[in-house]
C-alpha atoms as a PDB file:
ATOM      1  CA  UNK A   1     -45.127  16.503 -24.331  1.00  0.00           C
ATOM      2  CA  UNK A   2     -44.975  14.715 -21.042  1.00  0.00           C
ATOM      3  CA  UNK A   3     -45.737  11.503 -22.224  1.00  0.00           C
ATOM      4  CA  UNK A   4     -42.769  11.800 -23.917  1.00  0.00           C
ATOM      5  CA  UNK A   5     -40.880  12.870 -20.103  1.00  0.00           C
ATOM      6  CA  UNK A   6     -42.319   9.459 -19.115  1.00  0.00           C
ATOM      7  CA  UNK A   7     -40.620   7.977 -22.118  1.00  0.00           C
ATOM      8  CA  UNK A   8     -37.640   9.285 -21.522  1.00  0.00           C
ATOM      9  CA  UNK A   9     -36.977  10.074 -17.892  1.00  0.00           C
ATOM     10  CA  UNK A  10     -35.165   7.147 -17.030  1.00  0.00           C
ATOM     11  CA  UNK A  11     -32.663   8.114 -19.346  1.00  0.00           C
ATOM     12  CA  UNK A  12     -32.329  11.517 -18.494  1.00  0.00           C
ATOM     13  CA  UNK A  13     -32.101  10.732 -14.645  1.00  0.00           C
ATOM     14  CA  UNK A  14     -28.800   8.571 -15.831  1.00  0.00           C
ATOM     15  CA  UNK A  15     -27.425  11.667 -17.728  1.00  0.00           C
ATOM     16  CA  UNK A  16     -28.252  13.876 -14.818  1.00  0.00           C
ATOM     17  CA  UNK A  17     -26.336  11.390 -12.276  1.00  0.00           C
ATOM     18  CA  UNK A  18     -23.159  11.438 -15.580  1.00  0.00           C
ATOM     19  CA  UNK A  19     -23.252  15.163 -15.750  1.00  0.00           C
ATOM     20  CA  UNK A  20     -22.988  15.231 -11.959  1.00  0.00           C
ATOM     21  CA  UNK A  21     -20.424  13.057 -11.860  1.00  0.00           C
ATOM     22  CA  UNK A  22     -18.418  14.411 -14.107  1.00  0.00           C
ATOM     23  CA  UNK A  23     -18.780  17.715 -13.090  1.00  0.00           C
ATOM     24  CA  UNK A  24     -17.732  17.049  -9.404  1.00  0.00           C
ATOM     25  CA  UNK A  25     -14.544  15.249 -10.001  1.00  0.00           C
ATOM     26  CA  UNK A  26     -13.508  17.584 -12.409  1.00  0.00           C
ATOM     27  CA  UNK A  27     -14.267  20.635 -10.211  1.00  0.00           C
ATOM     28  CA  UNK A  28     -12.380  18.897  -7.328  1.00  0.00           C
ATOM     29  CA  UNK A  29      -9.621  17.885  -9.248  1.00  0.00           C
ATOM     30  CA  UNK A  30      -9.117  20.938 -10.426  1.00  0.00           C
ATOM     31  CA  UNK A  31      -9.982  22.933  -6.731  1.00  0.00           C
ATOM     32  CA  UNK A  32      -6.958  20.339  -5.640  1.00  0.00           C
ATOM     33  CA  UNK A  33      -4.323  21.853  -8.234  1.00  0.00           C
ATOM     34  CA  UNK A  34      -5.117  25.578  -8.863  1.00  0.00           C
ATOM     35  CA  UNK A  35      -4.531  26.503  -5.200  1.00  0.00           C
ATOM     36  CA  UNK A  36      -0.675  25.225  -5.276  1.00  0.00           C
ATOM     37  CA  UNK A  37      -0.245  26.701  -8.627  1.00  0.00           C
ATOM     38  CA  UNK A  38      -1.784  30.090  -7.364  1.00  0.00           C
ATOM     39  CA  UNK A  39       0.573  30.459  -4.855  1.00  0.00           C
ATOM     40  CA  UNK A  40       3.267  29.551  -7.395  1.00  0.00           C
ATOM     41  CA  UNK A  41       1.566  31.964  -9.853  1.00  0.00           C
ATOM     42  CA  UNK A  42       1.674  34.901  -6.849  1.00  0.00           C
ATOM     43  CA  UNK A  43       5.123  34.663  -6.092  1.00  0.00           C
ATOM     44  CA  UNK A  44       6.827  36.024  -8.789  1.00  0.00           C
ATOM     45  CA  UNK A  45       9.219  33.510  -9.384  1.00  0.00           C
ATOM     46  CA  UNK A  46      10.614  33.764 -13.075  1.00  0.00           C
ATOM     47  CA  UNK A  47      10.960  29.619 -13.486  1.00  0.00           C
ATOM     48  CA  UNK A  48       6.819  29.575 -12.419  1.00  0.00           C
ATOM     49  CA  UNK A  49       5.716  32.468 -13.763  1.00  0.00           C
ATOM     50  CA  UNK A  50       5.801  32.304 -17.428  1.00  0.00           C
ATOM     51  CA  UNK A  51       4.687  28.386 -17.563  1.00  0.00           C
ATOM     52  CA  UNK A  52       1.562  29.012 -15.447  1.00  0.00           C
ATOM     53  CA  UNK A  53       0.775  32.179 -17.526  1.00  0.00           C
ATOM     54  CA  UNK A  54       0.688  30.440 -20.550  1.00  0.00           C
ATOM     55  CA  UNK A  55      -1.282  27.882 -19.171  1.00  0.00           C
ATOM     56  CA  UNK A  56      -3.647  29.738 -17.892  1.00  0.00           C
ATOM     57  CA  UNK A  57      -3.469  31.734 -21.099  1.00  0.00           C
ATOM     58  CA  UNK A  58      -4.289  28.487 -23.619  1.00  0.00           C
ATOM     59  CA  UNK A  59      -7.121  27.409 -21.272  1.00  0.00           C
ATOM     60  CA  UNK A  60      -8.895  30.186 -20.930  1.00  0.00           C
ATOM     61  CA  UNK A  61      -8.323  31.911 -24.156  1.00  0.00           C
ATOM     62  CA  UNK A  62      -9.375  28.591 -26.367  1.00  0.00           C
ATOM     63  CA  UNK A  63     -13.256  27.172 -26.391  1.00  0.00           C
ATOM     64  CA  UNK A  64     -13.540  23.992 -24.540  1.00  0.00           C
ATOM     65  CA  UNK A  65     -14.560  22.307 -27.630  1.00  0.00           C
ATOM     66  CA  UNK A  66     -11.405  22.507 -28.979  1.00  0.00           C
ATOM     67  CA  UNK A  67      -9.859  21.731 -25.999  1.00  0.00           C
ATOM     68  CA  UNK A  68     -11.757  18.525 -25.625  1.00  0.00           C
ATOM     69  CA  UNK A  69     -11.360  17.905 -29.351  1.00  0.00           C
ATOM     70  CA  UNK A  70      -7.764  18.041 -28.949  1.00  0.00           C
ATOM     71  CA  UNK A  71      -7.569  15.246 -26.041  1.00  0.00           C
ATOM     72  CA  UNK A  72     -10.155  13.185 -27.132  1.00  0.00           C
ATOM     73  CA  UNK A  73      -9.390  13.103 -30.839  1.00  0.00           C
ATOM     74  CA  UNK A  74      -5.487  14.919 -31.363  1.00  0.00           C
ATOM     75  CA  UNK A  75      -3.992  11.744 -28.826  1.00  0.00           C
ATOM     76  CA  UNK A  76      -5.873   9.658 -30.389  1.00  0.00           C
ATOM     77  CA  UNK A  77      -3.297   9.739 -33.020  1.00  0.00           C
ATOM     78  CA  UNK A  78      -0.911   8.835 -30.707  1.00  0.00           C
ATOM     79  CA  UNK A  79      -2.034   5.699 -29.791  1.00  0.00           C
ATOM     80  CA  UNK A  80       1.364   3.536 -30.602  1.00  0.00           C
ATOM     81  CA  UNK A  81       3.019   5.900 -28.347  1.00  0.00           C
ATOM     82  CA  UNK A  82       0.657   6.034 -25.546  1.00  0.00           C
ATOM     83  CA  UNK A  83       0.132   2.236 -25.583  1.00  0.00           C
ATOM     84  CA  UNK A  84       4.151   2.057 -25.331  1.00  0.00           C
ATOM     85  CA  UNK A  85       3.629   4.030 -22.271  1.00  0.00           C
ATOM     86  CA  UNK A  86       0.755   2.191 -20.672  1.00  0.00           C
ATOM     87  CA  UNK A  87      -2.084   5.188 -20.913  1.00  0.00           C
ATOM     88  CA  UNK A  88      -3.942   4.432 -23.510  1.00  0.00           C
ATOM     89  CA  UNK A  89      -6.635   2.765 -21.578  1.00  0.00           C
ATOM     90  CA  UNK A  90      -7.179   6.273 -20.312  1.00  0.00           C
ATOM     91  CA  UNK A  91      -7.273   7.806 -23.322  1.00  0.00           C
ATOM     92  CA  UNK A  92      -9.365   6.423 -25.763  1.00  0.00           C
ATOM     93  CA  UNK A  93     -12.380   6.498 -22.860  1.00  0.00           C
ATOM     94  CA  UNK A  94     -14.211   9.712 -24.035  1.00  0.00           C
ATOM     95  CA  UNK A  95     -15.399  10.012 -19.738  1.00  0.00           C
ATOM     96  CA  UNK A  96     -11.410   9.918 -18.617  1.00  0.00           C
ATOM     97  CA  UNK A  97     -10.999  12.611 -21.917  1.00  0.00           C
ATOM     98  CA  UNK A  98     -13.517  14.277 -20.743  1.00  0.00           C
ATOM     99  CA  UNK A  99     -12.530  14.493 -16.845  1.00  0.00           C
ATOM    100  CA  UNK A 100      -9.008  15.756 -18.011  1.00  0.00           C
ATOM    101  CA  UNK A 101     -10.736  18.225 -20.249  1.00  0.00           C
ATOM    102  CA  UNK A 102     -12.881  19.841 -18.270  1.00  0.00           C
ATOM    103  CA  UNK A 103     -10.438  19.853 -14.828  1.00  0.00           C
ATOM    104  CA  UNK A 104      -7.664  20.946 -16.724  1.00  0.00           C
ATOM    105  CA  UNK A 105     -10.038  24.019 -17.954  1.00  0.00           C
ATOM    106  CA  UNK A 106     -11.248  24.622 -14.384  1.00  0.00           C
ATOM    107  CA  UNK A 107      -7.790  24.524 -12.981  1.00  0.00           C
ATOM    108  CA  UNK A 108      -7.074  27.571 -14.857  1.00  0.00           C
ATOM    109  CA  UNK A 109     -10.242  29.685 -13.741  1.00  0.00           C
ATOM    110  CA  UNK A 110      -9.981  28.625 -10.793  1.00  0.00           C
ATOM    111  CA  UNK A 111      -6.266  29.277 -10.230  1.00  0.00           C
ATOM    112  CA  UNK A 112      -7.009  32.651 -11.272  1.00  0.00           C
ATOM    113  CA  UNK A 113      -9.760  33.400  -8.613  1.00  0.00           C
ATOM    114  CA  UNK A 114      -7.602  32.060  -6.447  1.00  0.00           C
ATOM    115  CA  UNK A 115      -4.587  34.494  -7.150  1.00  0.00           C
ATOM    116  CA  UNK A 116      -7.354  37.534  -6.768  1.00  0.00           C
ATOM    117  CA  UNK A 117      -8.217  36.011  -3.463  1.00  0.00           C
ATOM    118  CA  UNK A 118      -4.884  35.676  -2.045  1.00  0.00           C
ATOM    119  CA  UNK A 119      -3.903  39.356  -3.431  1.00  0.00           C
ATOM    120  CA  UNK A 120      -7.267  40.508  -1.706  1.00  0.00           C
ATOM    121  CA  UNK A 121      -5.874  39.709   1.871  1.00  0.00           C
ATOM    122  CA  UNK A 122      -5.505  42.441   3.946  1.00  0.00           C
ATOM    123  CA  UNK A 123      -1.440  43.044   4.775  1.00  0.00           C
ATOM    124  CA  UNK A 124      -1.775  44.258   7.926  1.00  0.00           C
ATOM    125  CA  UNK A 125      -3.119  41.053   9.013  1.00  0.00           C
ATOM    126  CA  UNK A 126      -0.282  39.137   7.726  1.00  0.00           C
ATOM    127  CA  UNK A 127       2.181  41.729   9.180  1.00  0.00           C
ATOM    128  CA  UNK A 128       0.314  41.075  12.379  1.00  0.00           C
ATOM    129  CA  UNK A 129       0.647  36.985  12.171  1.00  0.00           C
ATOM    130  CA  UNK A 130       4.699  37.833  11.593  1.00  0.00           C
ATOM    131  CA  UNK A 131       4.853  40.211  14.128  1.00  0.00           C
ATOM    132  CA  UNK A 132       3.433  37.145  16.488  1.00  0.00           C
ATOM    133  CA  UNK A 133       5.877  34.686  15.175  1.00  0.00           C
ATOM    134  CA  UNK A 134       3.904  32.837  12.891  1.00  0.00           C
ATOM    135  CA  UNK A 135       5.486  30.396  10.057  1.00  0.00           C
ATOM    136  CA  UNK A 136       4.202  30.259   6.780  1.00  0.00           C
ATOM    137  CA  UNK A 137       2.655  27.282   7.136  1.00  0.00           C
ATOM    138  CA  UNK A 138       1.204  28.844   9.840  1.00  0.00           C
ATOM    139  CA  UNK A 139       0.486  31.844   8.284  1.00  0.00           C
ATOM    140  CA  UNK A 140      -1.267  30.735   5.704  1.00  0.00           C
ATOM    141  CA  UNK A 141      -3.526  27.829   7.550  1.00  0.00           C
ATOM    142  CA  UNK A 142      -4.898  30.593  10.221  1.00  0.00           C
ATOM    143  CA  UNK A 143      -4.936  33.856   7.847  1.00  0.00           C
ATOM    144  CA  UNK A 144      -4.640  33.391   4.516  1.00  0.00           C
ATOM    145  CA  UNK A 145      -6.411  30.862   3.403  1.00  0.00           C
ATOM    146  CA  UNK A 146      -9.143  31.279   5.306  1.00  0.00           C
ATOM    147  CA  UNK A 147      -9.602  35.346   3.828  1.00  0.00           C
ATOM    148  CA  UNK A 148      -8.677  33.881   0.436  1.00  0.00           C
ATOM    149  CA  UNK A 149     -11.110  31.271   0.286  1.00  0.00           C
ATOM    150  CA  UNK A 150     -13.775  33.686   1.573  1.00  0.00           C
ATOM    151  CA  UNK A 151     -13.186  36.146  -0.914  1.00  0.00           C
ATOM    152  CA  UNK A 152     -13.340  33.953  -3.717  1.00  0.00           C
ATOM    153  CA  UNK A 153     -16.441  31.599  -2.514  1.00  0.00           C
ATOM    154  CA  UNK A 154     -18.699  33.583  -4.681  1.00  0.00           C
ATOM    155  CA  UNK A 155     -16.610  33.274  -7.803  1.00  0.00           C
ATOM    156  CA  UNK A 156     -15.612  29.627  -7.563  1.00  0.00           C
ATOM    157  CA  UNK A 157     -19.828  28.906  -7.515  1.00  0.00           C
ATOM    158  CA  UNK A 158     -20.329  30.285 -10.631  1.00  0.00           C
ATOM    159  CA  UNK A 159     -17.182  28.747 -11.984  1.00  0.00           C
ATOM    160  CA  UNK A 160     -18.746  25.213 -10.875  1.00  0.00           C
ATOM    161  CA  UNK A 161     -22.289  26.488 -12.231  1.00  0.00           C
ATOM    162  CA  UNK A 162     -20.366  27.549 -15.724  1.00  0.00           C
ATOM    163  CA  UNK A 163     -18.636  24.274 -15.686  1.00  0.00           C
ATOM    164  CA  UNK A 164     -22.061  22.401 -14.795  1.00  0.00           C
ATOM    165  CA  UNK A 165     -23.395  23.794 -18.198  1.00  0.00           C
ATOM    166  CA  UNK A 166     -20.454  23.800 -20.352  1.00  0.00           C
ATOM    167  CA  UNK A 167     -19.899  20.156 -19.121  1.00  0.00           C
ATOM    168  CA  UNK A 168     -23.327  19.151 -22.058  1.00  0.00           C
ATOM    169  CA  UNK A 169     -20.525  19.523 -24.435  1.00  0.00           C
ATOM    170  CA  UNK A 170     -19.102  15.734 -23.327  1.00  0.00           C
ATOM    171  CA  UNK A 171     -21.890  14.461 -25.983  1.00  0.00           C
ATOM    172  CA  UNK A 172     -19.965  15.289 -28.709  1.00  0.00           C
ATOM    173  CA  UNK A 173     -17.463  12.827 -28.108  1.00  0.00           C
ATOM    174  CA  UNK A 174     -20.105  10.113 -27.350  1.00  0.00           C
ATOM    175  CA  UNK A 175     -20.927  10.843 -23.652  1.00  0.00           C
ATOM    176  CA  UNK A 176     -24.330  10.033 -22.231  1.00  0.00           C
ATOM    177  CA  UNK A 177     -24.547  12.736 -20.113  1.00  0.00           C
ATOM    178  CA  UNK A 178     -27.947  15.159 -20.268  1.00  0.00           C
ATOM    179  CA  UNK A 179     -27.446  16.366 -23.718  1.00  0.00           C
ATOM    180  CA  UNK A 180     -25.988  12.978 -24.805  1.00  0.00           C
ATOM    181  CA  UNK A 181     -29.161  11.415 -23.991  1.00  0.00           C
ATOM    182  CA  UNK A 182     -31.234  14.638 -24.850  1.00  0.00           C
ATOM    183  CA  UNK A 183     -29.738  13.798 -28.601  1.00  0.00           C
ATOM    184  CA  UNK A 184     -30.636  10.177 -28.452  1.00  0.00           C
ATOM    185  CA  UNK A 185     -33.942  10.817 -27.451  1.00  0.00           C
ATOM    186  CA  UNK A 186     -34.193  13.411 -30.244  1.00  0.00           C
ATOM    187  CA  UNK A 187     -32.862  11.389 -32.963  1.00  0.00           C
ATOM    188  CA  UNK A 188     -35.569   8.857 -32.010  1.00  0.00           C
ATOM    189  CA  UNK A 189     -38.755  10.976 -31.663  1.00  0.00           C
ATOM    190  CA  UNK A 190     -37.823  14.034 -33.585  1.00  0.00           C
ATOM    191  CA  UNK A 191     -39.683  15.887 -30.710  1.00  0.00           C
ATOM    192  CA  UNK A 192     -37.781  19.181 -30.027  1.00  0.00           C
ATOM    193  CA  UNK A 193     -39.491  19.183 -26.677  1.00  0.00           C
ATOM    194  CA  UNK A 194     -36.802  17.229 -25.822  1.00  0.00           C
ATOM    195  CA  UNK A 195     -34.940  19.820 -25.395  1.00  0.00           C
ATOM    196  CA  UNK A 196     -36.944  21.746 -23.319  1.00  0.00           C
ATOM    197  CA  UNK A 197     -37.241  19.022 -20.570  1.00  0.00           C
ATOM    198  CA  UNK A 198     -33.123  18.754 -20.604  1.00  0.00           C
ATOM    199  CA  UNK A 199     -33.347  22.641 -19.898  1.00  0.00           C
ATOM    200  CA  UNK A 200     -35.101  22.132 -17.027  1.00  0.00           C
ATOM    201  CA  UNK A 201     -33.189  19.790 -15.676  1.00  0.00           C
ATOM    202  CA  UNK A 202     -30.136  21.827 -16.251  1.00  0.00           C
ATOM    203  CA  UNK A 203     -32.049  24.835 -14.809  1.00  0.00           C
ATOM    204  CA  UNK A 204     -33.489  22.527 -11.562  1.00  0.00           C
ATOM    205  CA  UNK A 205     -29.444  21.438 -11.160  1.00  0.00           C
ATOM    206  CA  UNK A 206     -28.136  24.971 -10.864  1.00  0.00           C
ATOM    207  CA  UNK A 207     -31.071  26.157  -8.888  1.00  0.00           C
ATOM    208  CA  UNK A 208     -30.521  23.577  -6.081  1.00  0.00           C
ATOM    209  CA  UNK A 209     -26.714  24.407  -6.223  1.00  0.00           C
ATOM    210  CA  UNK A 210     -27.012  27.709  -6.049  1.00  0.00           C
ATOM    211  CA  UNK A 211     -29.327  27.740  -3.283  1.00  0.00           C
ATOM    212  CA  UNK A 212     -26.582  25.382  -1.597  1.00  0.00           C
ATOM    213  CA  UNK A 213     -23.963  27.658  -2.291  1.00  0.00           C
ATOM    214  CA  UNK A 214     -25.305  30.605  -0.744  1.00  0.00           C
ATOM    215  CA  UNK A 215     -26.300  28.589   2.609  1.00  0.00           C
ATOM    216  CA  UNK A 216     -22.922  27.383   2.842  1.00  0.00           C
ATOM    217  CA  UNK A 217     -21.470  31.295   1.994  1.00  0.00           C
ATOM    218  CA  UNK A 218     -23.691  32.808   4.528  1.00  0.00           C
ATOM    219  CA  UNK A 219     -22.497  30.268   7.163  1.00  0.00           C
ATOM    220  CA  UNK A 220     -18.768  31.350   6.073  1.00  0.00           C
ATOM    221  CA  UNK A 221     -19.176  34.809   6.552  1.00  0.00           C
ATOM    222  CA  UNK A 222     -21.547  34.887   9.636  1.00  0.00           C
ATOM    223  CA  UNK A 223     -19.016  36.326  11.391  1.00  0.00           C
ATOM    224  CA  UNK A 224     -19.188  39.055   9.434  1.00  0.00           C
ATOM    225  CA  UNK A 225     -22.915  39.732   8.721  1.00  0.00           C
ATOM    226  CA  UNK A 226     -23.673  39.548  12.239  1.00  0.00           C
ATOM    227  CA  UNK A 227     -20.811  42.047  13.457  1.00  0.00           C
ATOM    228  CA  UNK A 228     -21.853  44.577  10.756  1.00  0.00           C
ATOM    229  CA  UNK A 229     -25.260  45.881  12.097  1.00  0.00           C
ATOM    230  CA  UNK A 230     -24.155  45.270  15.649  1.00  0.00           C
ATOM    231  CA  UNK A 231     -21.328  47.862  14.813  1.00  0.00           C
ATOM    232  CA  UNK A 232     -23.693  50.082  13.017  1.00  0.00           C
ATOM    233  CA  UNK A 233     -26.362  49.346  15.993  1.00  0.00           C
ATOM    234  CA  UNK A 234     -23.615  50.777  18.622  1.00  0.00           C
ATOM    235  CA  UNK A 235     -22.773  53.894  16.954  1.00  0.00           C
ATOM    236  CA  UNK A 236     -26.163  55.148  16.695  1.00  0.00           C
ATOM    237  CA  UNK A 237     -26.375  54.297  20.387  1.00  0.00           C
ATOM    238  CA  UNK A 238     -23.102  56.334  20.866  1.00  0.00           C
ATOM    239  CA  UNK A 239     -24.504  58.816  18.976  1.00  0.00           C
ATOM    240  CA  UNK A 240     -27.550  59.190  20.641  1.00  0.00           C
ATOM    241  CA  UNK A 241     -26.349  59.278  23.809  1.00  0.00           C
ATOM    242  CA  UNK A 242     -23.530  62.088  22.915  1.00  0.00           C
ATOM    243  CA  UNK A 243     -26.256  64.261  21.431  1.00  0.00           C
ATOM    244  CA  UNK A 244     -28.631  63.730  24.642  1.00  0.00           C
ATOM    245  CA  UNK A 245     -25.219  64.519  26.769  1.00  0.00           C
ATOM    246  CA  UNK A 246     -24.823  67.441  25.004  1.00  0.00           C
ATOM    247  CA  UNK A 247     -28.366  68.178  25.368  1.00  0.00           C
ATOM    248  CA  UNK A 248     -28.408  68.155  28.834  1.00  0.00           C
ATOM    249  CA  UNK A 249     -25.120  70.020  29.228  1.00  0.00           C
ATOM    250  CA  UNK A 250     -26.640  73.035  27.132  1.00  0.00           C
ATOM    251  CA  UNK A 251     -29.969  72.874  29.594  1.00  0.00           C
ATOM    252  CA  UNK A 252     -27.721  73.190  32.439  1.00  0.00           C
ATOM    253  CA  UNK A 253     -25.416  75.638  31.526  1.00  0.00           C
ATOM    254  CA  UNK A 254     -28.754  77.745  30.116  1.00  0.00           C
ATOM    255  CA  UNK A 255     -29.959  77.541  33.787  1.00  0.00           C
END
C-alpha cells in the first residue's frame, strides 16, 4: 500500500499542482464575470434579464460532464470553422476546454450567490449613502460591495471546494490532473488503493482551504464578532446597574 504511494507520488504531486491550477483560474475567471452579470441580473432590465436566466438556467441545471463533453468533443466538429476563425488552437487542448468548462459553470453559481448577496444589503444603508450624496460608483465601492461580498464569503468557499472536486472530472477528456493520474496509475498496478491515496489528497486539499477560508472570513467580519459581545457585555452592565439603582431607590424610600 505505501510502497505503491512511493511509486506513484511524483505523479500525483503533478496532478495535485494541475488540479490546482485549473481550479484557480477557473474560479477567478469566473469570480471576474459573475459579479458584472449579477448586477445586470439584479436590475431588472428586460434585454439582461432573460439571457442571463437562461444561462444561468443551462449551467446549473445540466451535469458538468455534459457540459465539458459538449466543448471538448461537440466543437470539435467544428474544426473547419473554428480554424477559419483562428481558435482552434484553443479548442482542441482538453486544459483550455476544460478552463472554459469549468469557469463558465462557476460563473453561473457564482453569479447567483452574488445576486443573494447584493439583495441581502440592508436599504437603509444605501438610502443613507444617497442621502450623503454618494454616486453609484461610489455607492457601491464603500457599501455594497463590501456587505455583498461579506454575505456571500461563506457560499463562494464551498462553491470553490465543489468546484475543487468536481474539477477530477477533466480526466475524462485526457487531463492529468489527480484522477487522471489516479487512472494511470490504476490501469498499471490494478491496485484500487490507488484510489484511496487520491482521496486523501483531495481530502488534505479541501482541508487546508477550508481552514484558509475561515481565517480569511473571520478577519472580514472582525468587525462584527468583536462588537457583538461588547454590545451584549454593555447591556448587562446597564442592566445591572438599573436594577442596583432601583435597588437603592426602594431602600431609601423604605427608610
Amino acid at each position: 500500500m505505501f510502497e505503491l504511494l512511493i511509486n506513484y507520488w511524483p505523479k500525483l504531486l503533478n496532478g495535485a499542482a494541475m488540479t490546482l491550477q485549473l481550479t484557480f483560474f477557473s474560479v477567478a475567471i469566473a469570480g471576474l464575470l459573475s459579479l458584472p452579470l449579477a448586477i445586470l441580473r439584479r436590475s431588472g432590465h428586460v434585454l439582461w434579464q432573460w439571457p442571463i436566466r437562461l444561462y444561468v438556467s443551462f449551467f446549473r441545471g445540466t451535469p458538468l460532464l455534459a457540459q465539458l463533453f459538449l466543448v471538448y468533443y461537440g466543437l470539435g466538429q467544428f474544426r473547419p470553422e473554428l480554424s477559419e476563425l483562428g481558435l482552434w488552437w484553443f479548442f482542441r487542448d482538453p486544459y483550455y476546454c476544460a478552463l472554459l468548462t469549468f469557469a463558465l459553470n462557476s460563473t453561473a453559481y457564482q453569479l447567483e450567490i452574488l445576486r443573494g448577496g447584493l439583495q441581502a444589503v440592508p436599504l437603509g444603508e444605501i438610502e443613507a449613502g444617497l442621502s450623503l450624496g454618494m454616486s453609484s460608483q461610489l455607492l457601491y465601492r464603500r457599501i455594497i460591495l463590501p456587505h455583498t461580498y461579506r454575505i456571500a464569503f461563506p457560499a463562494l468557499g464551498n462553491e470553490i471546494i465543489l468546484m475543487l472536486k468536481g474539477g477530477a472530472i477533466a480526466s475524462v477528456i485526457t487531463l492529468m490532473d489527480v484522477m487522471g493520474q489516479t487512472r494511470r496509475a490504476f490501469s498499471q498496478t490494478f491496485d484500487i488503493t490507488i484510489y484511496f491515496w487520491a482521496a486523501i489528497i483531495y481530502l488534505a486539499i479541501t482541508s487546508l482551504f477550508v481552514l484558509v477560508w475561515r481565517l480569511i472570513e473571520r478577519r472580514l467580519t472582525r468587525h462584527i464578532n468583536g462588537s457583538v459581545p461588547k454590545a451584549v457585555a454593555n447591556i448587562k452592565q446597564n442592566a445591572i446597574s438599573t436594577n442596583t439603582s432601583a435597588k437603592n431607590i426602594e431602600v431609601s424610600n423604605a427608610n
